[in-house]
Protein backbone atom coordinates (compact mmCIF):
# COMPACT_ATOMS: atom_id res chain seq x y z
CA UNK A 1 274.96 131.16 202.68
CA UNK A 2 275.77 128.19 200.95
CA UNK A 3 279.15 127.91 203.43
CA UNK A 4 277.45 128.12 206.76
CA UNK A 5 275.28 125.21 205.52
CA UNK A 6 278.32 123.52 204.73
CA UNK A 7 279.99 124.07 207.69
CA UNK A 8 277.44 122.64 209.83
CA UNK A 9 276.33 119.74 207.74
CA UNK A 10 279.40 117.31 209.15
CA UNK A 11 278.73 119.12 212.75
CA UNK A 12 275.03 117.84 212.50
CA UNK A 13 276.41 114.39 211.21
CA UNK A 14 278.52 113.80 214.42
CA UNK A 15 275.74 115.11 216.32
CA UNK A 16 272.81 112.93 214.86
CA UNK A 17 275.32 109.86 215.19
CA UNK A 18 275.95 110.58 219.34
CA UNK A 19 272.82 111.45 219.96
CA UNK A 20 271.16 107.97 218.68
CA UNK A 21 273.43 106.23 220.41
CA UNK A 22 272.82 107.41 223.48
CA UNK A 23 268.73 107.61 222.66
CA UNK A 24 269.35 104.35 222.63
CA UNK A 25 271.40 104.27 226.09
CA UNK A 26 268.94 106.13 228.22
CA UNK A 27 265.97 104.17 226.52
CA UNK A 28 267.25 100.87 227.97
CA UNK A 29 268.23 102.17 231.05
CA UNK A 30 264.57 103.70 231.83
CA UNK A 31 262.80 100.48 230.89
CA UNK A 32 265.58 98.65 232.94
CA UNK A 33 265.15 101.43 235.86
CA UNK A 34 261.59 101.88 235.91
CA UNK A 35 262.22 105.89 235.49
CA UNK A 36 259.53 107.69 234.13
CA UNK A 37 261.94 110.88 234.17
CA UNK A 38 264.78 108.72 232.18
CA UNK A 39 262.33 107.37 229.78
CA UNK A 40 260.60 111.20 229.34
CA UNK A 41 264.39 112.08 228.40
CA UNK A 42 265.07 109.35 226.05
CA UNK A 43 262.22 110.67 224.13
CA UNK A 44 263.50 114.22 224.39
CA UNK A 45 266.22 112.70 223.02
CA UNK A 46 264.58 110.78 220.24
CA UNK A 47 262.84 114.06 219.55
CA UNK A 48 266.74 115.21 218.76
CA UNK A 49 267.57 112.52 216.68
CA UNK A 50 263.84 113.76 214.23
CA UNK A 51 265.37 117.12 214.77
CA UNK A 52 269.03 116.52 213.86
CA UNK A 53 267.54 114.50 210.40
CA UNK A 54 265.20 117.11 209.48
CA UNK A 55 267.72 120.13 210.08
CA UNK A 56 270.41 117.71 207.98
CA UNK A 57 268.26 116.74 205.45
CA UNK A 58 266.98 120.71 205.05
CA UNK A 59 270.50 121.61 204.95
CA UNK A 60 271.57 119.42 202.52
CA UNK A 61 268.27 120.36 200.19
CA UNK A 62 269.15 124.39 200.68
CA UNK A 63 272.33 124.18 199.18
CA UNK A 64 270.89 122.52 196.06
CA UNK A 65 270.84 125.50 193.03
CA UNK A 66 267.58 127.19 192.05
CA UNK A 67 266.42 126.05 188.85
CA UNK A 68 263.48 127.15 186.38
CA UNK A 69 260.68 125.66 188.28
CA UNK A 70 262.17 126.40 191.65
CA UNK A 71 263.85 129.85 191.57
CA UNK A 72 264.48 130.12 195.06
CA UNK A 73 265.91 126.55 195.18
CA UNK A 74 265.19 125.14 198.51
CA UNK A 75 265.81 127.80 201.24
CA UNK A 76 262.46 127.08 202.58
CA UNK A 77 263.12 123.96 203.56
CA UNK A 78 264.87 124.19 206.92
CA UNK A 79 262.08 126.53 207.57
CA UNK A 80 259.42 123.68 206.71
CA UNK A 81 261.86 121.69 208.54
CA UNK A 82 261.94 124.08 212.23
CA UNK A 83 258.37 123.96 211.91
CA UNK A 84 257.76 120.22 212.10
CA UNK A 85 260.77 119.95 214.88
CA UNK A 86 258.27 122.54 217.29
CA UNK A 87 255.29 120.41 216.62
CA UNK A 88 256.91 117.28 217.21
CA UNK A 89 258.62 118.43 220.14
CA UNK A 90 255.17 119.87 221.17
CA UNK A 91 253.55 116.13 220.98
CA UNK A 92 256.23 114.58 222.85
CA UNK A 93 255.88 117.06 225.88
CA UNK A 94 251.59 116.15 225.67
CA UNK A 95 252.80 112.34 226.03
CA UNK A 96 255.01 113.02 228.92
CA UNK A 97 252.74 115.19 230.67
CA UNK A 98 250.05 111.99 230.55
CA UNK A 99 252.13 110.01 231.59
CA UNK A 100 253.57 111.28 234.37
CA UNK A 101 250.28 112.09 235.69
CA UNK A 102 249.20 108.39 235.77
CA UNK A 103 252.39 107.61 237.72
CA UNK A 104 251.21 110.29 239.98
CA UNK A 105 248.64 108.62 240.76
CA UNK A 106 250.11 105.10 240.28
CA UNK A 107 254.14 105.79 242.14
CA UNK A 108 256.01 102.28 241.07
CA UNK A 109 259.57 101.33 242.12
CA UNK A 110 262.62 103.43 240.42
CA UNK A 111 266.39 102.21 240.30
CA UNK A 112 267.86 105.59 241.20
CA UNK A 113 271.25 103.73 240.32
CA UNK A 114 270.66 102.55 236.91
CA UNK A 115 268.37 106.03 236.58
CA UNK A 116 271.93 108.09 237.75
CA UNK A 117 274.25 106.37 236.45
CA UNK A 118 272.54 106.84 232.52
CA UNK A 119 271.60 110.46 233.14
CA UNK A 120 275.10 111.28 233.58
CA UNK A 121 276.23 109.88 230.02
CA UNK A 122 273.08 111.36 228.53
CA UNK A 123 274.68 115.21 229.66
CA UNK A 124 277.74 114.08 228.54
CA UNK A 125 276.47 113.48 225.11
CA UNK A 126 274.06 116.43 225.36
CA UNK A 127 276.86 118.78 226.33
CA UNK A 128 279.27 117.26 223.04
CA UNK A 129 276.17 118.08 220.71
CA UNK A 130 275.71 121.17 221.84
CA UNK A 131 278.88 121.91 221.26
CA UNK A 132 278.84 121.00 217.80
CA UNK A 133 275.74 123.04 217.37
CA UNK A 134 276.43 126.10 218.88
CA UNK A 135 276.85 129.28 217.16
CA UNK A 136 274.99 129.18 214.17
CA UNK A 137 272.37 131.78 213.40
CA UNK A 138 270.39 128.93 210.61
CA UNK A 139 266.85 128.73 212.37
CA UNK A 140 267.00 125.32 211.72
CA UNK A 141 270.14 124.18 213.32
CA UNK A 142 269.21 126.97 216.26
CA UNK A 143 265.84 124.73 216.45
CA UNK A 144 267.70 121.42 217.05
CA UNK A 145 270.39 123.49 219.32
CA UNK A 146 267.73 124.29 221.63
CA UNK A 147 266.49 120.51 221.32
CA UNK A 148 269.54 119.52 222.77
CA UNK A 149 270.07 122.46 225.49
CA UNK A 150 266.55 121.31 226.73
CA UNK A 151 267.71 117.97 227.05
CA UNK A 152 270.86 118.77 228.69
CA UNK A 153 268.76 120.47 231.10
CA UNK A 154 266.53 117.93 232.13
CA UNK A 155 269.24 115.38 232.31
CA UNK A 156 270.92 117.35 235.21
CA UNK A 157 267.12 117.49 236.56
CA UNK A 158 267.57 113.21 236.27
CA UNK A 159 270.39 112.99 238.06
CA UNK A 160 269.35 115.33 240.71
CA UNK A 161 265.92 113.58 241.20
CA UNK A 162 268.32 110.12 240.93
CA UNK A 163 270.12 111.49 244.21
CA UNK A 164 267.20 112.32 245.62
CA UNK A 165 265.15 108.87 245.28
CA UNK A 166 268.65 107.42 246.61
CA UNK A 167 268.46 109.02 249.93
CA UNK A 168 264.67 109.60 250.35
CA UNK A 169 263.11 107.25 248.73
CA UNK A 170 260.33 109.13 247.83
CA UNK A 171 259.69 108.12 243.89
CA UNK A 172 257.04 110.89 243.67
CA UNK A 173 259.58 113.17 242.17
CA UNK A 174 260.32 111.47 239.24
CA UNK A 175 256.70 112.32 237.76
CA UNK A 176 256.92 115.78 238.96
CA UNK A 177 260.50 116.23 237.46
CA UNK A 178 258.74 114.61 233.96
CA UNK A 179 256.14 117.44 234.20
CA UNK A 180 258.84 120.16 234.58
CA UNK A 181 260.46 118.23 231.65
CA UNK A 182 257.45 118.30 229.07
CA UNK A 183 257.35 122.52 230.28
CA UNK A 184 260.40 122.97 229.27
CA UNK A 185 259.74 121.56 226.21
CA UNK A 186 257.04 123.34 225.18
CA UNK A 187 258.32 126.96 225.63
CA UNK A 188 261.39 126.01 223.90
CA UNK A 189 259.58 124.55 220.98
CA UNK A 190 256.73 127.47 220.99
CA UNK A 191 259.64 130.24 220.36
CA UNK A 192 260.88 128.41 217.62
CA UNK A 193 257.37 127.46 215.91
CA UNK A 194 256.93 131.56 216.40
CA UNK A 195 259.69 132.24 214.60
CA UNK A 196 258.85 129.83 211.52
CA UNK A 197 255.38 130.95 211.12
CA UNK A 198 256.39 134.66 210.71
CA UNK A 199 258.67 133.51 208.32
CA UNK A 200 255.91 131.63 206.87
CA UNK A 201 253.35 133.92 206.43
CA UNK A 202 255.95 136.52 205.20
CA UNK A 203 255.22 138.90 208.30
CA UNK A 204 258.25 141.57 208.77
CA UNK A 205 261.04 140.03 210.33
CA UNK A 206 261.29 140.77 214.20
CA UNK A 207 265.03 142.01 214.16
CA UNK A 208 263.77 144.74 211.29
CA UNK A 209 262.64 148.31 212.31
CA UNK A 210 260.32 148.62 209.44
CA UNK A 211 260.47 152.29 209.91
CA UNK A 212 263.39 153.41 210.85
CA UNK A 213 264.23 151.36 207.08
CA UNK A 214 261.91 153.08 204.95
CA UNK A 215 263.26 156.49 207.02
CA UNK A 216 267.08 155.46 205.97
CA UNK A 217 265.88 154.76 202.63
CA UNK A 218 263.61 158.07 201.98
CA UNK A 219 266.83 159.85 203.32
CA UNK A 220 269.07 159.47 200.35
CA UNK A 221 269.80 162.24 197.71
CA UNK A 222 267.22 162.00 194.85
CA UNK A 223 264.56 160.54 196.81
CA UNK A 224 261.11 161.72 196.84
CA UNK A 225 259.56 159.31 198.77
CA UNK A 226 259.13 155.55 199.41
CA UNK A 227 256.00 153.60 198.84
CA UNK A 228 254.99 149.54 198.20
CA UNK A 229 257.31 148.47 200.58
CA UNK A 230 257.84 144.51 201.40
CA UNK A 231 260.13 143.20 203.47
CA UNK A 232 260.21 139.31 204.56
CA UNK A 233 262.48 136.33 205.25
CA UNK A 234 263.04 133.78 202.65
CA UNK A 235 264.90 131.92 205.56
CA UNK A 236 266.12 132.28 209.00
CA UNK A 237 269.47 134.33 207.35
CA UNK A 238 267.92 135.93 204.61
CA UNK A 239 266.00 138.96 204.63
CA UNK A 240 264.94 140.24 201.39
CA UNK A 241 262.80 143.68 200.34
CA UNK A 242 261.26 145.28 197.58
CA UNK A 243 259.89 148.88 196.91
CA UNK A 244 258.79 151.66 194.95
CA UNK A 245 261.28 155.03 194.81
CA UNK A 246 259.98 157.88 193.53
CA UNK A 247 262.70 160.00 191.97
CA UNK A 248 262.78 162.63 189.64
CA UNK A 249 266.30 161.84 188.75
CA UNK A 250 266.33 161.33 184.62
CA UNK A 251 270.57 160.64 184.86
CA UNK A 252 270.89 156.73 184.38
CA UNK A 253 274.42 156.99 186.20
CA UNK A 254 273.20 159.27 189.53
CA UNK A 255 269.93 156.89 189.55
CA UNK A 256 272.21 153.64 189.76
CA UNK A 257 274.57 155.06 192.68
CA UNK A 258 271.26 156.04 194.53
CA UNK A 259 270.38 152.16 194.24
CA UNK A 260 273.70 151.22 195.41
CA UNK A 261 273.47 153.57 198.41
CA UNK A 262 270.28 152.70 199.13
CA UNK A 263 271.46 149.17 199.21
CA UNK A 264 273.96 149.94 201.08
CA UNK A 265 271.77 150.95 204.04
CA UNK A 266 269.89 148.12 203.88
CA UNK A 267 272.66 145.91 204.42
CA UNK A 268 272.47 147.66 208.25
CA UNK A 269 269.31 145.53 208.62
CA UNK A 270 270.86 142.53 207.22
CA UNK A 271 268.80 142.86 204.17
CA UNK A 272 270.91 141.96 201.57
CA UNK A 273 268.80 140.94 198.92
CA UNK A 274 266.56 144.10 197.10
CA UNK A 275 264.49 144.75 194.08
CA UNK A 276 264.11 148.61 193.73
CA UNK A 277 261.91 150.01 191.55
CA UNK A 278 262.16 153.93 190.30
CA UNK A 279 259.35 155.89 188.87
CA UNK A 280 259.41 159.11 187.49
CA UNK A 281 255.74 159.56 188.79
CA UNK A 282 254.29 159.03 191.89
CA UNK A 283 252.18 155.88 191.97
CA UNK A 284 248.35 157.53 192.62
CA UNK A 285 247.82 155.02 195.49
CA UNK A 286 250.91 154.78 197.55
CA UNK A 287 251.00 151.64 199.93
CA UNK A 288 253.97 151.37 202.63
CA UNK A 289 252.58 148.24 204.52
CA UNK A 290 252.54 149.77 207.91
CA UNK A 291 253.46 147.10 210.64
CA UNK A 292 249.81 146.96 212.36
CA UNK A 293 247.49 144.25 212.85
CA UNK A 294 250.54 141.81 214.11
CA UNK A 295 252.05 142.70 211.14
CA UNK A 296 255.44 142.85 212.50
CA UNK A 297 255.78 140.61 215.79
């Protein structure tokens, strides 16, 4: 795990670098313009740049050892991290949906030159940060991904709506392409702030059939049956699991290879991390923890 964060931490370095930069660009070139649309994508951007810093800084903290007070190091943290992103991102689109109301009902002039002209270098800088960023299954660098894909979007929205004030004249469309803006930017932050609070709140993970596990796992020779089974995310790549296996096996050698092949199936649901506990005796109240109740999303 350790080398995916470390293959991305120089990625998100270039990233967070272009991306302020030209934060900065389409900033000045709103206020200059008088585009509510440019200025709604600036702080999309901006939004990036929290994003980018957050996913970096999580990064660099998950790759730190665990120690005696903090066993599981900090793999949390670019969950903690993807959280904070989605409400962010969340505030900014309530901002821009306010404000482009107001110029609804308030139009003012827009320079669909200056408002072009910087929306094109904002998708070229979207488009080399997604690049960067693509690929990578980390929730956290996935979060700030979609950041950027979001913005990429609406900056093609900008220059269309640019074109459009050119030849029309009718400014109207730069509030209503703000609104579609702030949208976007909610749905693409609500998937992501569903994804941290199941990890979170320790719910199953959504890519794990919770039965057809505890099936593969009651399915190996020397298995009685399977009870007080748990199975989380400790972050967006790690899935982890612990259970009860009741065995009447007493050899210590045939009991270890029915751990290992046990284990072995598990790493089919990318659950590579397992504590497996054998009795001898049936507990007398089994518990599998049955996804109901929104247990498992």
């Amino acid at each position: 795990m350790v080398h995916t964060h470390r293959d991305y931490k120089k990625n998100l370095q270039l990233a967070l670098i272009i991306t302020v930069l030209f934060f900065l660009v389409e900033l000045a070139g709103g206020l200059i313009s008088g585009s509510l649309a440019l200025v709604s994508d600036a702080g999309h951007m901006f939004s990036d740049v929290l994003a980018l810093l957050l996913s970096l800084g999580a990064i660099t903290l998950a790759t730190r050892l665990p120690t005696k007070e903090r066993t599981y190091g900090f793999l949390r943290a670019e969950i903690f991290a993807a959280f904070i992103n989605s409400l962010l991102l969340m505030a900014v689109s309530a901002i821009i949906l306010w404000e482009a109301y107001q110029r609804l009902q308030n139009p003012v002039p827009i320079g669909s030159g200056i408002m072009g002209a910087v929306a094109v270098t904002g998708l070229i800088a979207n488009i080399a940060v997604a690049y960067l960023l693509h690929g990578s299954h980390n929730l956290n660098v996935k979060s700030a991904f979609l950041h950027v894909i979001g913005d990429a979007v609406s900056s093609v929205a900008v220059i269309v709506a640019a074109l459009w004030i050119a030849f029309t004249g009718q400014v109207f469309v730069d509030s209503l392409l703000s609104g579609f803006i702030a949208i976007l930017i909610i749905v693409s932050a609500a998937g992501i702030l569903r994804e941290t609070i199941i990890i979170l709140l320790q719910f199953t993970p959504r890519s794990v059939d919770f039965d057809a596990v505890v099936s593969d796992m009651s399915s190996v020779k020397g298995v009685i049956g399977v009870h007080h089974v748990h199975i989380w995310s400790l972050s967006s790549e790690i899935h982890v699991l612990d259970a009860h296996i009741y065995s009447c096996e007493q050899d210590v050698t045939k009991i270890a290879e029915m751990k290992q092949e046990i284990r072995k199936r598990l790493e089919n649901y990318h659950i590579h991390h397992s504590t497996l506990e054998v009795e001898c005796e049936e507990c007398e109240n089994p518990a599998i923890v049955e996804p109901v109740n929104g247990h498992k999303e």
